[in-house]
N, C-alpha and C. Protein backbone atom coordinates (compact mmCIF):
# COMPACT_ATOMS: atom_id res chain seq x y z
N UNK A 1 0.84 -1.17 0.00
CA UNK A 1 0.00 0.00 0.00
C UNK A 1 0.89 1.24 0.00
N UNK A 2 0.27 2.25 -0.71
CA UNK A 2 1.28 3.15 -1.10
C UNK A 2 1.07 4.26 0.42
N UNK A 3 2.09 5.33 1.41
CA UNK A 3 1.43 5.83 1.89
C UNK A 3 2.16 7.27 1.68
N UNK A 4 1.42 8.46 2.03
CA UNK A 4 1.68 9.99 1.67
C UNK A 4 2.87 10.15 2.36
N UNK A 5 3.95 10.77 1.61
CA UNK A 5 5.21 10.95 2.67
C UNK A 5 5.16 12.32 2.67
N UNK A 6 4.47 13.07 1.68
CA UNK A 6 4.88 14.26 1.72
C UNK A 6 3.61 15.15 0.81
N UNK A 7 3.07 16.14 1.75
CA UNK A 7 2.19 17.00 1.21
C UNK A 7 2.42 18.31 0.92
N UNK A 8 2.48 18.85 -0.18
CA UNK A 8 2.41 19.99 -0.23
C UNK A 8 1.22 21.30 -0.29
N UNK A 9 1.23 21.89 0.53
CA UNK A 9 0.00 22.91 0.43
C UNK A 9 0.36 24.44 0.41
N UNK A 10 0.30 24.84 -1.24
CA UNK A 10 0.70 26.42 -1.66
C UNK A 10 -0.55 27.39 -1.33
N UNK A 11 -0.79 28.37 -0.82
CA UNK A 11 -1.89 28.88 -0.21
C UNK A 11 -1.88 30.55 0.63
N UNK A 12 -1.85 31.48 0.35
CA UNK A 12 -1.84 33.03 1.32
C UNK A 12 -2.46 32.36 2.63
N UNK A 13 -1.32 33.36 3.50
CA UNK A 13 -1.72 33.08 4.94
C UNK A 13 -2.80 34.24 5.29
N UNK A 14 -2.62 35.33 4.73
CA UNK A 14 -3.23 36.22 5.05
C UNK A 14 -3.85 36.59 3.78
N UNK A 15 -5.39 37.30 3.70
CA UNK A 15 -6.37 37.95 2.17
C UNK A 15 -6.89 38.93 3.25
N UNK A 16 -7.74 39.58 2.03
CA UNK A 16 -8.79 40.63 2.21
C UNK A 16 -9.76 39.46 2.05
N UNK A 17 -11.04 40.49 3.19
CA UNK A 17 -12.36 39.83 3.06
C UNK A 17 -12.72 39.85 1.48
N UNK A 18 -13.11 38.75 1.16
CA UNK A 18 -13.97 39.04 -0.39
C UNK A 18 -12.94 38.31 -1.48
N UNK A 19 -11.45 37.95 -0.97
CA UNK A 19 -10.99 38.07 -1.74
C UNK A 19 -10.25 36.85 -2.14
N UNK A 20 -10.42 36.40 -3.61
CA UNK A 20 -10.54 34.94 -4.51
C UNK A 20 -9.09 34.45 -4.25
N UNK A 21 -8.97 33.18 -3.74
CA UNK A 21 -7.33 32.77 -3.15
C UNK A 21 -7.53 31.11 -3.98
N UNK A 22 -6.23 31.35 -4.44
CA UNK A 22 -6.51 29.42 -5.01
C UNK A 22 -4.95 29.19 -4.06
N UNK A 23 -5.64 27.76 -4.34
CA UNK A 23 -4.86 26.78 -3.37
C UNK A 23 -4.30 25.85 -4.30
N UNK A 24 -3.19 25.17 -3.72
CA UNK A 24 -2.36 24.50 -4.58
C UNK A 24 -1.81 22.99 -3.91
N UNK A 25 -2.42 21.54 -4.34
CA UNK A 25 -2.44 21.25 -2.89
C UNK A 25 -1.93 19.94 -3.44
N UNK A 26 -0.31 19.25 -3.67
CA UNK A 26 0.29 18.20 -4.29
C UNK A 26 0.59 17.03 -2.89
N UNK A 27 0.03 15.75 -3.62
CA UNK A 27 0.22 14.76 -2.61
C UNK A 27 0.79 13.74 -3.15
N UNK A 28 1.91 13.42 -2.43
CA UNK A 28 2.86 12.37 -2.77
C UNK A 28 2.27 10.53 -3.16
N UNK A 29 1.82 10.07 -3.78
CA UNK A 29 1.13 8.84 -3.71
C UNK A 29 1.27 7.99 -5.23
N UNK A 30 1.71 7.17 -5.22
CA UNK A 30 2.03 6.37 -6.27
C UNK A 30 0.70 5.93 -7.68
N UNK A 31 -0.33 6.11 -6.85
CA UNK A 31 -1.96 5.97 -7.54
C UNK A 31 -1.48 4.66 -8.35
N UNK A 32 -1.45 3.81 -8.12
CA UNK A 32 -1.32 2.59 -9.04
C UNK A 32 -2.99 1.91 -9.62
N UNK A 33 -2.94 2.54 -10.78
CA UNK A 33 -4.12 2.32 -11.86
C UNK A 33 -4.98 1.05 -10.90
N UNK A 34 -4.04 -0.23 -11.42
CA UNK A 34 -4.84 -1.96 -11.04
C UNK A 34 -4.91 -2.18 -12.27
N UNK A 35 -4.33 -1.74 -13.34
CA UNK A 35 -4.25 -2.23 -14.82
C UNK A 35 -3.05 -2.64 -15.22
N UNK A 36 -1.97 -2.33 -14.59
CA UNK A 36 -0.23 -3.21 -15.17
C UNK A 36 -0.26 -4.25 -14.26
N UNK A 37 0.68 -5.25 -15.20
CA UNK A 37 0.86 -6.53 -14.21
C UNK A 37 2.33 -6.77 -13.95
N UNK A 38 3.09 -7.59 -13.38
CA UNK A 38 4.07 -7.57 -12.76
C UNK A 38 4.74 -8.11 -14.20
N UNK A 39 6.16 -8.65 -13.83
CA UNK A 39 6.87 -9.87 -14.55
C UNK A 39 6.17 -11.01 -15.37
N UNK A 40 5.66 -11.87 -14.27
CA UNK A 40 5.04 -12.76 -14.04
C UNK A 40 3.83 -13.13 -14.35
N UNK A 41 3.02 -11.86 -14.70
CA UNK A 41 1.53 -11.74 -15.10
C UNK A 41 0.90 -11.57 -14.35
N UNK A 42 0.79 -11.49 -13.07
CA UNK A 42 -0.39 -10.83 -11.71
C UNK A 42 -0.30 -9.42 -11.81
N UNK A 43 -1.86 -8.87 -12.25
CA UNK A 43 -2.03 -8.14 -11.76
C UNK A 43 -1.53 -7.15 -10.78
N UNK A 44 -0.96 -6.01 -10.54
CA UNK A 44 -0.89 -4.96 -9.50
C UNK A 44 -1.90 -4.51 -9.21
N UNK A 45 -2.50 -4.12 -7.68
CA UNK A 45 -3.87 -4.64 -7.10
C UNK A 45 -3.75 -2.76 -7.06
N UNK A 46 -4.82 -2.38 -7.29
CA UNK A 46 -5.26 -0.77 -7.14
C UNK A 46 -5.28 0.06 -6.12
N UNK A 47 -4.32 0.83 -5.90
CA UNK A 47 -4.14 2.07 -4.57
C UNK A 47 -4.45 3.34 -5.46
N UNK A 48 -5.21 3.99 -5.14
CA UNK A 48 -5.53 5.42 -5.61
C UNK A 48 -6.24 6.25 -4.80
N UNK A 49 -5.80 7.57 -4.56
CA UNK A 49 -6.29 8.43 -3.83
C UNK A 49 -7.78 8.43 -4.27
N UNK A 50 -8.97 8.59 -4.05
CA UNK A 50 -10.07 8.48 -4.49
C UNK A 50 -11.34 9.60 -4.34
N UNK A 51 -10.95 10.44 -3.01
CA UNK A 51 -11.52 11.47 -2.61
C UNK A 51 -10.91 12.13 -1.55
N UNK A 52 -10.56 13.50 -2.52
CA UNK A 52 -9.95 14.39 -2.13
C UNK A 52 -11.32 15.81 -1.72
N UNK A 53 -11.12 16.11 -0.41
CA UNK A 53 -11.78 17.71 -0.06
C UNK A 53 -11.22 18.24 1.19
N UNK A 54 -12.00 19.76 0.75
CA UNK A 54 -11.03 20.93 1.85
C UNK A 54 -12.51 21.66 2.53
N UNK A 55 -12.11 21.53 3.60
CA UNK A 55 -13.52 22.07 4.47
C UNK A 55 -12.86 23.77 5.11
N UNK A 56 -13.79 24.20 5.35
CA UNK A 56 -13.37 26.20 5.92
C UNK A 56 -13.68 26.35 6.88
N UNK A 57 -13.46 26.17 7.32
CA UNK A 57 -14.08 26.33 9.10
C UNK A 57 -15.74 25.47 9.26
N UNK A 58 -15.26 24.19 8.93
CA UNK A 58 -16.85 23.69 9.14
C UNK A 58 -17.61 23.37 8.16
N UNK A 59 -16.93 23.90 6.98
CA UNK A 59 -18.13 24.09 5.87
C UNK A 59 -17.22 24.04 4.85
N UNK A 60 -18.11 22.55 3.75
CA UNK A 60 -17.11 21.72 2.90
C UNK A 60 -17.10 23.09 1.64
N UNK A 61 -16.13 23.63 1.25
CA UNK A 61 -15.73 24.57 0.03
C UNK A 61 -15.59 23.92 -1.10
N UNK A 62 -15.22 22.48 -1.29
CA UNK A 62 -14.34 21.76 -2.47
C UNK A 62 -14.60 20.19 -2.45
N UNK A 63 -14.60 19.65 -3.12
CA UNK A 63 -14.90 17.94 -2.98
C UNK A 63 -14.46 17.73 -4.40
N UNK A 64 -13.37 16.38 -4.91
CA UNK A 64 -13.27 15.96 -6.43
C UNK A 64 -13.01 14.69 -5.93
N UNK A 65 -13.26 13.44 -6.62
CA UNK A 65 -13.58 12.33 -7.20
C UNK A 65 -12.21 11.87 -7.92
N UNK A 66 -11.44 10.99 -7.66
CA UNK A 66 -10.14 10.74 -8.59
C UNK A 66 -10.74 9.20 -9.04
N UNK A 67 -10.12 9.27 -10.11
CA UNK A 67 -10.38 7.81 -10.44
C UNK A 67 -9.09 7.08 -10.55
N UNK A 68 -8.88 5.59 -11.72
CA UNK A 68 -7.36 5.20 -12.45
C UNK A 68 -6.32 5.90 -13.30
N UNK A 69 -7.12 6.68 -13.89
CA UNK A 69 -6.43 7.56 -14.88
C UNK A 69 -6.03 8.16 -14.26
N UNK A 70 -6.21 8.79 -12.93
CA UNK A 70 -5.10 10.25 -12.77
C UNK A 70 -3.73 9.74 -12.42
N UNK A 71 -2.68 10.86 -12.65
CA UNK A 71 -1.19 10.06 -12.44
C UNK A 71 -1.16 10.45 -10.99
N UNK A 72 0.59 9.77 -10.73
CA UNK A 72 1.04 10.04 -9.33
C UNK A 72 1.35 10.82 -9.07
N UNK A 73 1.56 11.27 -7.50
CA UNK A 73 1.85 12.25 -7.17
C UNK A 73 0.59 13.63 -7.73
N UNK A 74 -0.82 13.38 -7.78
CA UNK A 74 -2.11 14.63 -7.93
C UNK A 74 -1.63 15.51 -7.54
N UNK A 75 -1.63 16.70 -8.65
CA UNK A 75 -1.58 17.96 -8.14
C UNK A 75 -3.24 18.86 -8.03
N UNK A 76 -4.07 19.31 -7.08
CA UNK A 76 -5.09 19.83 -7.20
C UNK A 76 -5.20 21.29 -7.14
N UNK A 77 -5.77 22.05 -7.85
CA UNK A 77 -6.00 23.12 -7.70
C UNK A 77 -7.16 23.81 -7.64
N UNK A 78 -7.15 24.62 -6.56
CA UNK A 78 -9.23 24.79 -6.97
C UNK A 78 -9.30 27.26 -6.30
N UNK A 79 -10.43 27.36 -6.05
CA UNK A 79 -10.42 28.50 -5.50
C UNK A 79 -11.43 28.69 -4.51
N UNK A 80 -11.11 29.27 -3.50
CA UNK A 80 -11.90 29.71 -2.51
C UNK A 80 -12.15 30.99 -2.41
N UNK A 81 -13.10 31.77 -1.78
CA UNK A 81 -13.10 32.89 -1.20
C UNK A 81 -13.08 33.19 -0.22
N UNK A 82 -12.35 34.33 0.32
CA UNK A 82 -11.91 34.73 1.91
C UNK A 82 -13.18 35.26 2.46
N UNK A 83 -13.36 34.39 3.54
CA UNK A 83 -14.97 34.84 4.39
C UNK A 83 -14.61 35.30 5.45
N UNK A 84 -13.79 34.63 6.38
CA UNK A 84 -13.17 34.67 7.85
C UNK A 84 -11.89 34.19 7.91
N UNK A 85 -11.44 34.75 9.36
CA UNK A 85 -9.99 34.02 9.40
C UNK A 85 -10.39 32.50 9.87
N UNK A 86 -9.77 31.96 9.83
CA UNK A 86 -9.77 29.98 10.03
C UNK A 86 -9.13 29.48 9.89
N UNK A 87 -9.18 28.14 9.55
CA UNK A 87 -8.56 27.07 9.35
C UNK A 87 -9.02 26.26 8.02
N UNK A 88 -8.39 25.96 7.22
CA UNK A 88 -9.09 25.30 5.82
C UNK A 88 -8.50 23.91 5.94
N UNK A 89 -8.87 22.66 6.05
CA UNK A 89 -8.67 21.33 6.06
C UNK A 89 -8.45 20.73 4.81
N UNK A 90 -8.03 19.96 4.84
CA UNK A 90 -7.26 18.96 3.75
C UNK A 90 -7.57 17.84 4.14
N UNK A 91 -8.37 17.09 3.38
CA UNK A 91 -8.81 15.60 3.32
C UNK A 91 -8.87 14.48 2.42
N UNK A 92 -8.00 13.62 2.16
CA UNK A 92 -8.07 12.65 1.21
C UNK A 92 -8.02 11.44 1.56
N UNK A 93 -8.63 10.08 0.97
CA UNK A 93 -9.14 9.26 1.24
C UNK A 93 -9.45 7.91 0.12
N UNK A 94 -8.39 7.04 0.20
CA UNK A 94 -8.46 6.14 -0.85
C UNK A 94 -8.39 4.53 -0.26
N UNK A 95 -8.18 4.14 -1.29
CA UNK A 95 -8.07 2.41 -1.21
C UNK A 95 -7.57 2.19 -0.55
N UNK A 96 -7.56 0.47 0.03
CA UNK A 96 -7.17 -0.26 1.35
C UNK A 96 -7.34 0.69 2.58
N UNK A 97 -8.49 1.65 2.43
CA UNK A 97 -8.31 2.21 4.51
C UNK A 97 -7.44 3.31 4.19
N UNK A 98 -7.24 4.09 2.99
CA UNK A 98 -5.82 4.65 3.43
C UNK A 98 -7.13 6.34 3.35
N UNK A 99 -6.27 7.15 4.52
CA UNK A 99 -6.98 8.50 4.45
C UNK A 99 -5.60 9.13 5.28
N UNK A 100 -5.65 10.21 4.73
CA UNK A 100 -4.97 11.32 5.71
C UNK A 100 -5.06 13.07 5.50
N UNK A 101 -4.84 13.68 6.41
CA UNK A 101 -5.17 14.88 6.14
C UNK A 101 -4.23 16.43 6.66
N UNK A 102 -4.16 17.05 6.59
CA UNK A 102 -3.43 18.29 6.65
C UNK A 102 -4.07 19.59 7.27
N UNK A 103 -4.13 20.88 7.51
CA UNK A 103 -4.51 21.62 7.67
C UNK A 103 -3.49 23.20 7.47
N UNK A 104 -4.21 24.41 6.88
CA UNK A 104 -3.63 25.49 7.10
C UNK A 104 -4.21 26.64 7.86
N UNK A 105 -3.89 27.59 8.23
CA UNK A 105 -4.68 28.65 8.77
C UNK A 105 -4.53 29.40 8.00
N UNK A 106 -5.75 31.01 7.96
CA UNK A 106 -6.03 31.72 7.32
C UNK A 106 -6.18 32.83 8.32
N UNK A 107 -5.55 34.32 7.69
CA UNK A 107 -6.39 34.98 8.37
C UNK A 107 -6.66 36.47 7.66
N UNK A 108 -8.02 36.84 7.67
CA UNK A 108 -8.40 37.50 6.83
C UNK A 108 -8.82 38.96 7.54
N UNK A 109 -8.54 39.79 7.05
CA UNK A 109 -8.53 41.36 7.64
C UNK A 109 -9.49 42.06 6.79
């Protein structure tokens, strides 16, 4: 099972109220399709990140769906708007049990 060694999350610590911030949010993970097979002919059994979202203080902003096709190492990018200062969460969640998550703070003037 493949597991996250390393997350990256590009993101302003500080905005104006109102004001459109994208996030940049790369996770280390091998995503192995379940479509190549070894040497030998067995199958390689499917690890893929599968659902990725970022919650704002409470309240889900973002949710995407990965499937086989995406490569390793997902880079996501999406946009939020600055409401309050907080905390924005990082949540992803795939095959065999595997989930883990991150967090940044925000703070907005």
């Amino acid at each position: 099972m493949s597991k996250t060694s390393r997350t990256l999350v590009t993101m302003p610590t500080t905005a104006k109220k109102g004001e459109v911030l994208e996030i940049r949010i790369i996770v280390q993970h091998d995503m192995e399709s379940g479509f190549r097979h070894t040497e030998t002919g067995q199958r390689v059994p499917r690890d893929i990140i599968r659902d990725f979202l970022c919650i704002y203080n409470g309240v889900e902003v973002f949710r995407v769906e990965l499937h086989p096709a995406m490569g390793a190492n997902p880079l996501i990018i999406f946009s939020t708007v600055a409401t309050e200062s907080g905390t924005l969460e990082f949540k992803w969640s795939g095959d065999n049990g595997y989930a883990s998550s991150t967090s940044s703070k925000l703070t907005v003037t």
